[in-house]
PDB file of N, CA and C in Angstrom:
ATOM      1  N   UNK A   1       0.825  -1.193   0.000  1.00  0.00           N
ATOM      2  CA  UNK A   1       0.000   0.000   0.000  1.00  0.00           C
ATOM      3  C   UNK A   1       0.869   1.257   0.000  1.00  0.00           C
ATOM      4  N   UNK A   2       1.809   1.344   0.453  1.00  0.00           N
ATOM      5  CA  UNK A   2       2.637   2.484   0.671  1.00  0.00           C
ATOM      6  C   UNK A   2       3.430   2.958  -0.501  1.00  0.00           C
ATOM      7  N   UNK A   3       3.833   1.951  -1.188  1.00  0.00           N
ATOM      8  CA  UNK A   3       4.882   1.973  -2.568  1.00  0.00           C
ATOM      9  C   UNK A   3       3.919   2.473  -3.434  1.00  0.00           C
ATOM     10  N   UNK A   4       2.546   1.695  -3.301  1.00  0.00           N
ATOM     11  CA  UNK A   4       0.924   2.314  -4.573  1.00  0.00           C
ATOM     12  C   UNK A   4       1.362   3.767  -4.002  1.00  0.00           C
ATOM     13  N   UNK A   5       1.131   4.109  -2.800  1.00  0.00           N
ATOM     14  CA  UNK A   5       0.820   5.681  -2.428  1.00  0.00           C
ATOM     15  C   UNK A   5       2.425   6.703  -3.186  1.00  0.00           C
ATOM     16  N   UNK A   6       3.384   5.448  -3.048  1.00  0.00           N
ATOM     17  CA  UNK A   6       4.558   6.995  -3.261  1.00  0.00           C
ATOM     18  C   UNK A   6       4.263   6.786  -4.781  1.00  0.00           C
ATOM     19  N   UNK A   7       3.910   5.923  -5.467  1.00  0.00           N
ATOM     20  CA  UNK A   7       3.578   6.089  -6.988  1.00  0.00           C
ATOM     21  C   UNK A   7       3.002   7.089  -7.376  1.00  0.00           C
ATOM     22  N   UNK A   8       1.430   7.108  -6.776  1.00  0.00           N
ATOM     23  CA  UNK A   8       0.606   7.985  -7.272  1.00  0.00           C
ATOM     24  C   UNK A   8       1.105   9.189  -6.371  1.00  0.00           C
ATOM     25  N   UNK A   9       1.386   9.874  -5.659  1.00  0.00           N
ATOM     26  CA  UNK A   9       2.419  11.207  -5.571  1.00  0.00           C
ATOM     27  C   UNK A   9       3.273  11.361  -6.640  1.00  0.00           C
ATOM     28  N   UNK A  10       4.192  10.730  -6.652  1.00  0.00           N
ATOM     29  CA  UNK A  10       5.322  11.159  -7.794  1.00  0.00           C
ATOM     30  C   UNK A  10       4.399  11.465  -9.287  1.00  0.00           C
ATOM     31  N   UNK A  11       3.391  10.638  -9.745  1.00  0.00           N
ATOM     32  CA  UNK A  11       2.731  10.660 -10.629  1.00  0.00           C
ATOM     33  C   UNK A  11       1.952  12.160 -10.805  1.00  0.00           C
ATOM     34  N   UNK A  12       0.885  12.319  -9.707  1.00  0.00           N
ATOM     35  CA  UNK A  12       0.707  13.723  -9.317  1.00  0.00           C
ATOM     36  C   UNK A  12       1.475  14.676  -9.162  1.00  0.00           C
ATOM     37  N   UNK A  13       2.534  14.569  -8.912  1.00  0.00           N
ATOM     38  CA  UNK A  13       3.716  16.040  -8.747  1.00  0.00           C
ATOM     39  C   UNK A  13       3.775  16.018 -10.182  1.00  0.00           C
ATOM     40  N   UNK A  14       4.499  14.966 -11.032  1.00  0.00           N
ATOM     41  CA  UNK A  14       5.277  14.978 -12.261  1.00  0.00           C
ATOM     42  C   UNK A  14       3.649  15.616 -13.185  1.00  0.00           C
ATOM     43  N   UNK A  15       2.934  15.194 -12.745  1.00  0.00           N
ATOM     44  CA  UNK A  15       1.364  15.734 -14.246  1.00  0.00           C
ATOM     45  C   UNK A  15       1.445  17.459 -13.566  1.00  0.00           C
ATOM     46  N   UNK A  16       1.709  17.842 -12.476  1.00  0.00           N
ATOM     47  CA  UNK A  16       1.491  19.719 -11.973  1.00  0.00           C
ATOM     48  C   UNK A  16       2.788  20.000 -12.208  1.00  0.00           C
ATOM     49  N   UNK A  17       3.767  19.399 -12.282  1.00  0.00           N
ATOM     50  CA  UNK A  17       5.166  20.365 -12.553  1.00  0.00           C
ATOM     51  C   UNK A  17       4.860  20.469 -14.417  1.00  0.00           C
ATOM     52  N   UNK A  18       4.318  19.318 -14.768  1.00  0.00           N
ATOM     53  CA  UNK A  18       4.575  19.402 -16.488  1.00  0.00           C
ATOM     54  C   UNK A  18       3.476  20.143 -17.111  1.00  0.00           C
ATOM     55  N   UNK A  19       2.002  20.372 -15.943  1.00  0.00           N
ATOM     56  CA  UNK A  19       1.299  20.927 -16.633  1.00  0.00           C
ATOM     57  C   UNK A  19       1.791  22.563 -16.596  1.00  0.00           C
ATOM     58  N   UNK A  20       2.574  23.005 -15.499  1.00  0.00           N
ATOM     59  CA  UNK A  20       3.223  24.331 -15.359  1.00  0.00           C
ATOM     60  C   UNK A  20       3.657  24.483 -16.419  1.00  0.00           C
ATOM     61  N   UNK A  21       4.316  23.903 -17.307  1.00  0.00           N
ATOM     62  CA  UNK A  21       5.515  23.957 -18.174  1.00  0.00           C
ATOM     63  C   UNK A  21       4.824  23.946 -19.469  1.00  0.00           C
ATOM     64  N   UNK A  22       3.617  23.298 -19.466  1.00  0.00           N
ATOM     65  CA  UNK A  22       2.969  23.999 -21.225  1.00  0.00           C
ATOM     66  C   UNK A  22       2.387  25.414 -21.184  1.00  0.00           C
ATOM     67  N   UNK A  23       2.131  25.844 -22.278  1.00  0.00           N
ATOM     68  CA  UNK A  23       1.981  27.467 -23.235  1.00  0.00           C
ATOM     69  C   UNK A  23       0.811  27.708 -22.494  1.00  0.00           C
ATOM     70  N   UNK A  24      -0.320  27.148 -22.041  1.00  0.00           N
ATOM     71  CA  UNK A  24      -1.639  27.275 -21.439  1.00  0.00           C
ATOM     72  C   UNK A  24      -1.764  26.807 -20.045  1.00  0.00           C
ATOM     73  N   UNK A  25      -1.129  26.423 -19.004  1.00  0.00           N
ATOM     74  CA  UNK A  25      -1.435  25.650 -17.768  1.00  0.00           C
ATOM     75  C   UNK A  25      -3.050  25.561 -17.625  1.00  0.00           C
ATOM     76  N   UNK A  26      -3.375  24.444 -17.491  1.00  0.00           N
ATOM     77  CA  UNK A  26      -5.010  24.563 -17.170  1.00  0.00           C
ATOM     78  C   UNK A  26      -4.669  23.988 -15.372  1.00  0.00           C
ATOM     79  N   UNK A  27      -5.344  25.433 -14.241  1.00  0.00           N
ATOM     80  CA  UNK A  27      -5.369  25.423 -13.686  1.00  0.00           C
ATOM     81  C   UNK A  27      -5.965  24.253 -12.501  1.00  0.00           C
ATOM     82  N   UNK A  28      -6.903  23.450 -13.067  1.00  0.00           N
ATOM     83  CA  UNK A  28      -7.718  22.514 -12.569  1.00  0.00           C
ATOM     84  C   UNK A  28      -6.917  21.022 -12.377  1.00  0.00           C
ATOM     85  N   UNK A  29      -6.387  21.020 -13.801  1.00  0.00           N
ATOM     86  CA  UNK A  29      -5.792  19.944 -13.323  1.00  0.00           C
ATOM     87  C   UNK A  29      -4.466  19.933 -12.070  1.00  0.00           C
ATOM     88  N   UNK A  30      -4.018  21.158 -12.368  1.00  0.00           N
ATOM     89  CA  UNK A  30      -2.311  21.545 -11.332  1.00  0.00           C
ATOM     90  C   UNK A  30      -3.444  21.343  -9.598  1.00  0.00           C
ATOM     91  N   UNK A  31      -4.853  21.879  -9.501  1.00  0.00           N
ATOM     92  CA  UNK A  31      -4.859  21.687  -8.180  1.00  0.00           C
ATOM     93  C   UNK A  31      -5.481  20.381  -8.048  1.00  0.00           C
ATOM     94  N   UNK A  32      -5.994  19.459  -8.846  1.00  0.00           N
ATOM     95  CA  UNK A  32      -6.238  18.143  -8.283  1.00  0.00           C
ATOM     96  C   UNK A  32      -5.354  17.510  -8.381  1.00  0.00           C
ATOM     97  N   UNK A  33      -3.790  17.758  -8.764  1.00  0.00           N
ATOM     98  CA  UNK A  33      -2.727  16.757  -8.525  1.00  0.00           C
ATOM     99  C   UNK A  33      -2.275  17.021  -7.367  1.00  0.00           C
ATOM    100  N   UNK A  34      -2.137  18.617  -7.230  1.00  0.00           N
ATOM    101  CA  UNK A  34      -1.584  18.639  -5.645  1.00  0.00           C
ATOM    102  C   UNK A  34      -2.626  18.209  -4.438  1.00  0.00           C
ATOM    103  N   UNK A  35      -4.185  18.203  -5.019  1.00  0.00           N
ATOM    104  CA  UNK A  35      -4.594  17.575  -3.430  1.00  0.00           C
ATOM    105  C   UNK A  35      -4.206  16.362  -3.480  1.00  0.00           C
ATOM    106  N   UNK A  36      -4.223  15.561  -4.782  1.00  0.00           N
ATOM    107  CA  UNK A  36      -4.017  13.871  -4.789  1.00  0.00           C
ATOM    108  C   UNK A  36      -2.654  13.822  -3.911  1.00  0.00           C
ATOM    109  N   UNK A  37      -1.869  14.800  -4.129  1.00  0.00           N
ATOM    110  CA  UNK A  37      -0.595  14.524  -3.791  1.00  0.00           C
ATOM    111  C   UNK A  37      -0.101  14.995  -1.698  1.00  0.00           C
ATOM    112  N   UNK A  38      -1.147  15.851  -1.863  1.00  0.00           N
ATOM    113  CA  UNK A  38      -1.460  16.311   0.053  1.00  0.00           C
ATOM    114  C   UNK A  38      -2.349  14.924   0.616  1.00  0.00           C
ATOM    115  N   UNK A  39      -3.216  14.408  -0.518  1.00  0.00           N
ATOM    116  CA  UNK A  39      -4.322  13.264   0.281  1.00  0.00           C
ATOM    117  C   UNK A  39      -3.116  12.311   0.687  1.00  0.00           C
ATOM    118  N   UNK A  40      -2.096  11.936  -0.250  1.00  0.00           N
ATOM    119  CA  UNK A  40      -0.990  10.924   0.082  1.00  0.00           C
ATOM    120  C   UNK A  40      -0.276  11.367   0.982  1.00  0.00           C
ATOM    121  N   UNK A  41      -0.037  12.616   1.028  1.00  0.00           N
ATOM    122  CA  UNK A  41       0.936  13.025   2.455  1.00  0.00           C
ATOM    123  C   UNK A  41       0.489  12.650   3.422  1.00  0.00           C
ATOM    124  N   UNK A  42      -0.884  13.089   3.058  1.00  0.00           N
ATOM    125  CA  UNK A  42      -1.682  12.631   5.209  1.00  0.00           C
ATOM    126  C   UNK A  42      -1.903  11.280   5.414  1.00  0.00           C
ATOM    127  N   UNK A  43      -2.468  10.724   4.520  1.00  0.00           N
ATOM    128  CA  UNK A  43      -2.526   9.007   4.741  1.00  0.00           C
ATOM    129  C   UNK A  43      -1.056   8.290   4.662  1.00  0.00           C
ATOM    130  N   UNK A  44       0.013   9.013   4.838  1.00  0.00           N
ATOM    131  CA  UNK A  44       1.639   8.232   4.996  1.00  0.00           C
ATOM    132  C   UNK A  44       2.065   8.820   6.170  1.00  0.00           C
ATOM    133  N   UNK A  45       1.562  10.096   6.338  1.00  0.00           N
ATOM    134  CA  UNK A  45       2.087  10.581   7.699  1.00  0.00           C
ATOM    135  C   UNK A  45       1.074  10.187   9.105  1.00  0.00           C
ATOM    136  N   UNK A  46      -0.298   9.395   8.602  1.00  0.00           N
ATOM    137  CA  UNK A  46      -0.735   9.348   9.939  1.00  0.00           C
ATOM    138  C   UNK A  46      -0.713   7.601  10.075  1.00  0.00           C
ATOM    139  N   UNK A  47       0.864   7.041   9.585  1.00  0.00           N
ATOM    140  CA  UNK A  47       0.827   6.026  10.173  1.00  0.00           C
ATOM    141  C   UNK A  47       2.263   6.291  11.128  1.00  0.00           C
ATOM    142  N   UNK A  48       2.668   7.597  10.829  1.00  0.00           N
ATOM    143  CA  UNK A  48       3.806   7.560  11.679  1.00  0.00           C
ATOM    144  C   UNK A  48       3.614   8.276  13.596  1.00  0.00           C
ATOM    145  N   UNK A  49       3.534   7.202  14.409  1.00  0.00           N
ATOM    146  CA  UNK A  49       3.623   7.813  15.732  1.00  0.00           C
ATOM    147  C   UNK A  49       4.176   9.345  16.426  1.00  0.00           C
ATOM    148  N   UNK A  50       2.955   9.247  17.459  1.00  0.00           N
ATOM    149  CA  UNK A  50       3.588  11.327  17.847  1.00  0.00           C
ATOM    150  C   UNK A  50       5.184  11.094  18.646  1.00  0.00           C
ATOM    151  N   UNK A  51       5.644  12.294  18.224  1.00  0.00           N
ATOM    152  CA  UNK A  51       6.627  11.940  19.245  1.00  0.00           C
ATOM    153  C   UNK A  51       6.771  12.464  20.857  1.00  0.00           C
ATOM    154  N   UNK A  52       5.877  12.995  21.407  1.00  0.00           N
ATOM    155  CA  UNK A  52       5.077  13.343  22.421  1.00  0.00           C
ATOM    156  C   UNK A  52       4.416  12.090  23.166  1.00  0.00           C
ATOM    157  N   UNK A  53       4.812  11.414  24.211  1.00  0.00           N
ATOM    158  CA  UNK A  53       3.617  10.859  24.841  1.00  0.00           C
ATOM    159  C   UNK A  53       3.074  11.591  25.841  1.00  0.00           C
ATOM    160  N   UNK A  54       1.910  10.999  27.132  1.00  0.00           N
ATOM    161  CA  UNK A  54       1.247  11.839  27.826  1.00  0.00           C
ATOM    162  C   UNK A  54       2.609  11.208  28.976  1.00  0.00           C
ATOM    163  N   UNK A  55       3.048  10.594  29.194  1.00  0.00           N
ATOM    164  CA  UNK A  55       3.878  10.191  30.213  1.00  0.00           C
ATOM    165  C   UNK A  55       4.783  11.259  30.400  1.00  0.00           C
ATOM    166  N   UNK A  56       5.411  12.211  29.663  1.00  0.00           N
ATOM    167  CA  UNK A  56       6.260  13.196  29.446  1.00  0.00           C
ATOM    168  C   UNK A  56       5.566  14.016  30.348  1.00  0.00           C
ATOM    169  N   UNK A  57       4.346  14.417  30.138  1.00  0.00           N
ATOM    170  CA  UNK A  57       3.633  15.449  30.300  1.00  0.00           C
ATOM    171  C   UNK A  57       3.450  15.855  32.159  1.00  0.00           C
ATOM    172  N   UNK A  58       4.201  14.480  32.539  1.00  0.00           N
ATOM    173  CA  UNK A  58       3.383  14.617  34.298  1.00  0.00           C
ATOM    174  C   UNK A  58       4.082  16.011  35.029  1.00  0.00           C
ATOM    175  N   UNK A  59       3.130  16.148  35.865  1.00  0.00           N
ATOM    176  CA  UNK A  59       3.288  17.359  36.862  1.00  0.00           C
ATOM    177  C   UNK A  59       4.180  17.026  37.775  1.00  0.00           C
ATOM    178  N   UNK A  60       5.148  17.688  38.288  1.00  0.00           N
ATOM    179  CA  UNK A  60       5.848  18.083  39.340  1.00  0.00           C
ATOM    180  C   UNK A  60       5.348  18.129  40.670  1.00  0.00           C
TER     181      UNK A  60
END
């Protein structure tokens, strides 16, 4: 699942950097690659643990 997810990021960055780069950018597509590409950030980053526990947190 994770290797599918860095696919379709790289896939999404590479279609908004290349759509920048033609004579017309059509705006629509540049922002549904970058949410595709933020939706993959958050579903890879919320398997990684806080680095905060509440045990830290005790009172004096």
């Amino acid at each position: 699942m994770k290797k599918f997810l860095f696919l379709i990021m790289i896939v999404a960055i590479f279609i908004a950097f290349y759509e920048q780069n033609t004579a017309k950018p059509n705006v629509i597509i540049t922002c549904i690659a970058l949410v595709v590409f933020m939706f993959g950030m958050i579903k890879l980053s919320a398997k990684i643990p806080p680095k905060d526990t509440e045990d830290d947190h005790k009172d004096i």
